[in-house]
N, C-alpha and C. Protein backbone atom coordinates (compact mmCIF):
# COMPACT_ATOMS: atom_id res chain seq x y z
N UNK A 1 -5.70 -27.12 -7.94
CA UNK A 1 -5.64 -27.55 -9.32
C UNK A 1 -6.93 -28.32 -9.61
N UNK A 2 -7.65 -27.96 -10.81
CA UNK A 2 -8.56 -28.65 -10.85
C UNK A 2 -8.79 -30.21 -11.72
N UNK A 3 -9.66 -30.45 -11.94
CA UNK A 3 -9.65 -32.47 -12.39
C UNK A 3 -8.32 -31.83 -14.07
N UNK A 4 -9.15 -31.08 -14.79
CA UNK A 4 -8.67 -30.71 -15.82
C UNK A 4 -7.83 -30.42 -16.04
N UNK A 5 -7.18 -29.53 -15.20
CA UNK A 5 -5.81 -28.57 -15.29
C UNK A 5 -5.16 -30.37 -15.01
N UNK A 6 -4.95 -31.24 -14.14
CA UNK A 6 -4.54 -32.20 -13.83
C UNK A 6 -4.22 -33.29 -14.25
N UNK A 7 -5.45 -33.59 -15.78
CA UNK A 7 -5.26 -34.02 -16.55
C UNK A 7 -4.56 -33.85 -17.54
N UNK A 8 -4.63 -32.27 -18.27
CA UNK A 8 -3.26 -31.74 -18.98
C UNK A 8 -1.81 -31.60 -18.34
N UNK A 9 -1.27 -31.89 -16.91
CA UNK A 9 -0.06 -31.65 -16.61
C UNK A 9 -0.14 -33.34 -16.78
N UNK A 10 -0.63 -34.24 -16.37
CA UNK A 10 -0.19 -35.52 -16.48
C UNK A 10 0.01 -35.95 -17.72
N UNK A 11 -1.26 -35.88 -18.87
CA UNK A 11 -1.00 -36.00 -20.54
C UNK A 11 0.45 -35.28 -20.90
N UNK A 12 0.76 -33.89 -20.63
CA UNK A 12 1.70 -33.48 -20.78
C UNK A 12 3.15 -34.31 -20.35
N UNK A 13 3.11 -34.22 -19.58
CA UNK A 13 4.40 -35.92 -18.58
C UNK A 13 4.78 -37.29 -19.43
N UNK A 14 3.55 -37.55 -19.66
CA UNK A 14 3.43 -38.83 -20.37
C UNK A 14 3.90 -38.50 -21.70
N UNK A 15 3.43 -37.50 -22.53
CA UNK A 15 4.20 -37.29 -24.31
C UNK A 15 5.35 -37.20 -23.50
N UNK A 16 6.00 -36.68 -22.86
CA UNK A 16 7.32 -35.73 -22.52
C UNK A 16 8.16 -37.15 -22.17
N UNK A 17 7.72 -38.23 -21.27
CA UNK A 17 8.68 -39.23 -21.61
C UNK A 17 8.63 -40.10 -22.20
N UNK A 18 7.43 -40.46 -23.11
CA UNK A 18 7.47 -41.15 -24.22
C UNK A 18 8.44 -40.69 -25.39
N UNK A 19 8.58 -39.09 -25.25
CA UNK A 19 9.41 -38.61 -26.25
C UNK A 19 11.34 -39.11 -26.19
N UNK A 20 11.50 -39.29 -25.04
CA UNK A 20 12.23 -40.08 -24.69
C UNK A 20 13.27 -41.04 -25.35
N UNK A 21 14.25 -40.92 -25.41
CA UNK A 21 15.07 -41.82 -26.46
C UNK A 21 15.32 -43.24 -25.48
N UNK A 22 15.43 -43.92 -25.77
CA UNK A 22 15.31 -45.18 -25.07
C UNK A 22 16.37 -45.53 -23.65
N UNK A 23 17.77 -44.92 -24.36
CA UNK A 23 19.11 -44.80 -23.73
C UNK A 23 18.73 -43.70 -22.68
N UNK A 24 18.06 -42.92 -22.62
CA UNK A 24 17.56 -41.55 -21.54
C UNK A 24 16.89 -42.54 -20.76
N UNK A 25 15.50 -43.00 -21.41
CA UNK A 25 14.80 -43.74 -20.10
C UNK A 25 15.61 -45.04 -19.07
N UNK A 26 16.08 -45.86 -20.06
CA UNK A 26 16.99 -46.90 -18.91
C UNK A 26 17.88 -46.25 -17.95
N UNK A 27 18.79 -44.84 -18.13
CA UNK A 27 19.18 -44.57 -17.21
C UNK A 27 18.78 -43.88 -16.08
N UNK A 28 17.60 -43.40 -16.41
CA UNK A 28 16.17 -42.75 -15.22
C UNK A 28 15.89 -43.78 -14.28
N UNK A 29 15.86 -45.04 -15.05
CA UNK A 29 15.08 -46.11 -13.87
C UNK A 29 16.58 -46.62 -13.52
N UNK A 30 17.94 -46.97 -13.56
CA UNK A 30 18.91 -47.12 -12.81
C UNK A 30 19.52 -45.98 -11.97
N UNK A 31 19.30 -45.06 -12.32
CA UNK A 31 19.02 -43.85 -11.21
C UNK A 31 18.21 -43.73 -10.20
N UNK A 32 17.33 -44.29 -10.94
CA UNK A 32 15.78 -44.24 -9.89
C UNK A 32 15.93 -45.59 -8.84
N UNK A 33 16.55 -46.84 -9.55
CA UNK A 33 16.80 -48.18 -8.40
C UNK A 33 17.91 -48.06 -7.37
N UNK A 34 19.05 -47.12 -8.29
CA UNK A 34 19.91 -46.73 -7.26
C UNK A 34 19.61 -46.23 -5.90
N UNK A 35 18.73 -45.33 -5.81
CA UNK A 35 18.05 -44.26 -5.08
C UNK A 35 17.72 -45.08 -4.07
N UNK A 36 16.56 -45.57 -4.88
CA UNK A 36 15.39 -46.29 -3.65
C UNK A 36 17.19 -47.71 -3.05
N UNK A 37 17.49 -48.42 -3.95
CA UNK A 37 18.34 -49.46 -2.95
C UNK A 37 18.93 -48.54 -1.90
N UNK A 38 19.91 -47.37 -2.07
CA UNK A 38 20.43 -46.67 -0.94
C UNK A 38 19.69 -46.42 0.52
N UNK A 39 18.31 -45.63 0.00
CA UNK A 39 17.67 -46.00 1.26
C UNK A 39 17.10 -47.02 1.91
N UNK A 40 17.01 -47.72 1.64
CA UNK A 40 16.71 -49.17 1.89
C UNK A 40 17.93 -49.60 2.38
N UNK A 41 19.49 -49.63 2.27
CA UNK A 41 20.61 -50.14 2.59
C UNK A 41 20.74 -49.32 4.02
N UNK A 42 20.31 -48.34 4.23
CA UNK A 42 20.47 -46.78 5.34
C UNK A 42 19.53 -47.37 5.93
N UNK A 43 18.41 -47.55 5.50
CA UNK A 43 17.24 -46.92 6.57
C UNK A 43 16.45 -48.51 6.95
N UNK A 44 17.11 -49.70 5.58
CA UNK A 44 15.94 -50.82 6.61
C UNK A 44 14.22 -50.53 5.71
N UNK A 45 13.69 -51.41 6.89
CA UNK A 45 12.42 -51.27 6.31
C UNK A 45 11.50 -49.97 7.26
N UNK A 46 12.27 -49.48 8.18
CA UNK A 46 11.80 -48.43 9.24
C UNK A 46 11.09 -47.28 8.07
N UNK A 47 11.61 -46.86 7.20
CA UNK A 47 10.42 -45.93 6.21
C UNK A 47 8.80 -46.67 6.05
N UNK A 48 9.31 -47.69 5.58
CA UNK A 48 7.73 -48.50 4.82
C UNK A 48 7.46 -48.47 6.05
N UNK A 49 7.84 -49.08 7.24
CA UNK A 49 6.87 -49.66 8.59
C UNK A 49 6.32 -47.91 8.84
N UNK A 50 7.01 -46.86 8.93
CA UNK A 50 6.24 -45.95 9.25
C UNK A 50 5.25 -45.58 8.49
N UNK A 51 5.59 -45.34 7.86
CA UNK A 51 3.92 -45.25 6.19
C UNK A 51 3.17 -46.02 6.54
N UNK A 52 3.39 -47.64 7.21
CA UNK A 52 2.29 -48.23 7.01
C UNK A 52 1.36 -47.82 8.10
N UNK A 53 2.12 -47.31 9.41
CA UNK A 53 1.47 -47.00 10.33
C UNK A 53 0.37 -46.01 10.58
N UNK A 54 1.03 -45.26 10.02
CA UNK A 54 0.38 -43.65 9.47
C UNK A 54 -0.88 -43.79 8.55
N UNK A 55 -0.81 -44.60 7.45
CA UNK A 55 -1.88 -44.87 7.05
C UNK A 55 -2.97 -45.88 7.57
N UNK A 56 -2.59 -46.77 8.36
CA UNK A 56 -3.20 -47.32 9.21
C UNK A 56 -4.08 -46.44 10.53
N UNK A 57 -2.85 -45.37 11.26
CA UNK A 57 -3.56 -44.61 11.78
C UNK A 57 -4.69 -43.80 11.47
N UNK A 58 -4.64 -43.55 10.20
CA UNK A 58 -5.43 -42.55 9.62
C UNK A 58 -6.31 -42.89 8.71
């Protein structure tokens, strides 16, 4: 994909949830906190410590 093409799928994203009714977006991000708390309740901080490693390694 190039810089351009990249820039129109992201501009595109951005109208698309700005278009957004307000009641749609709050329940995206309590969907979205749900998510991330679950794994975090499962998994600990063992995800982040590996990412950090990995990028550290690399």
């Amino acid at each position: 994909m190039s810089g351009n093409d990249y820039i129109k799928y992201m501009t595109g994203q951005i109208i698309a949830y700005m278009d957004l009714s307000t009641d749609e977006k709050k329940s995206r991000r309590k969907k979205h906190k749900e998510r991330d708390a679950l794994s975090n309740r499962w998994l600990g901080m063992v995800p982040f410590a590996m990412k950090m490693l990995w990028k550290k390694a690399n």
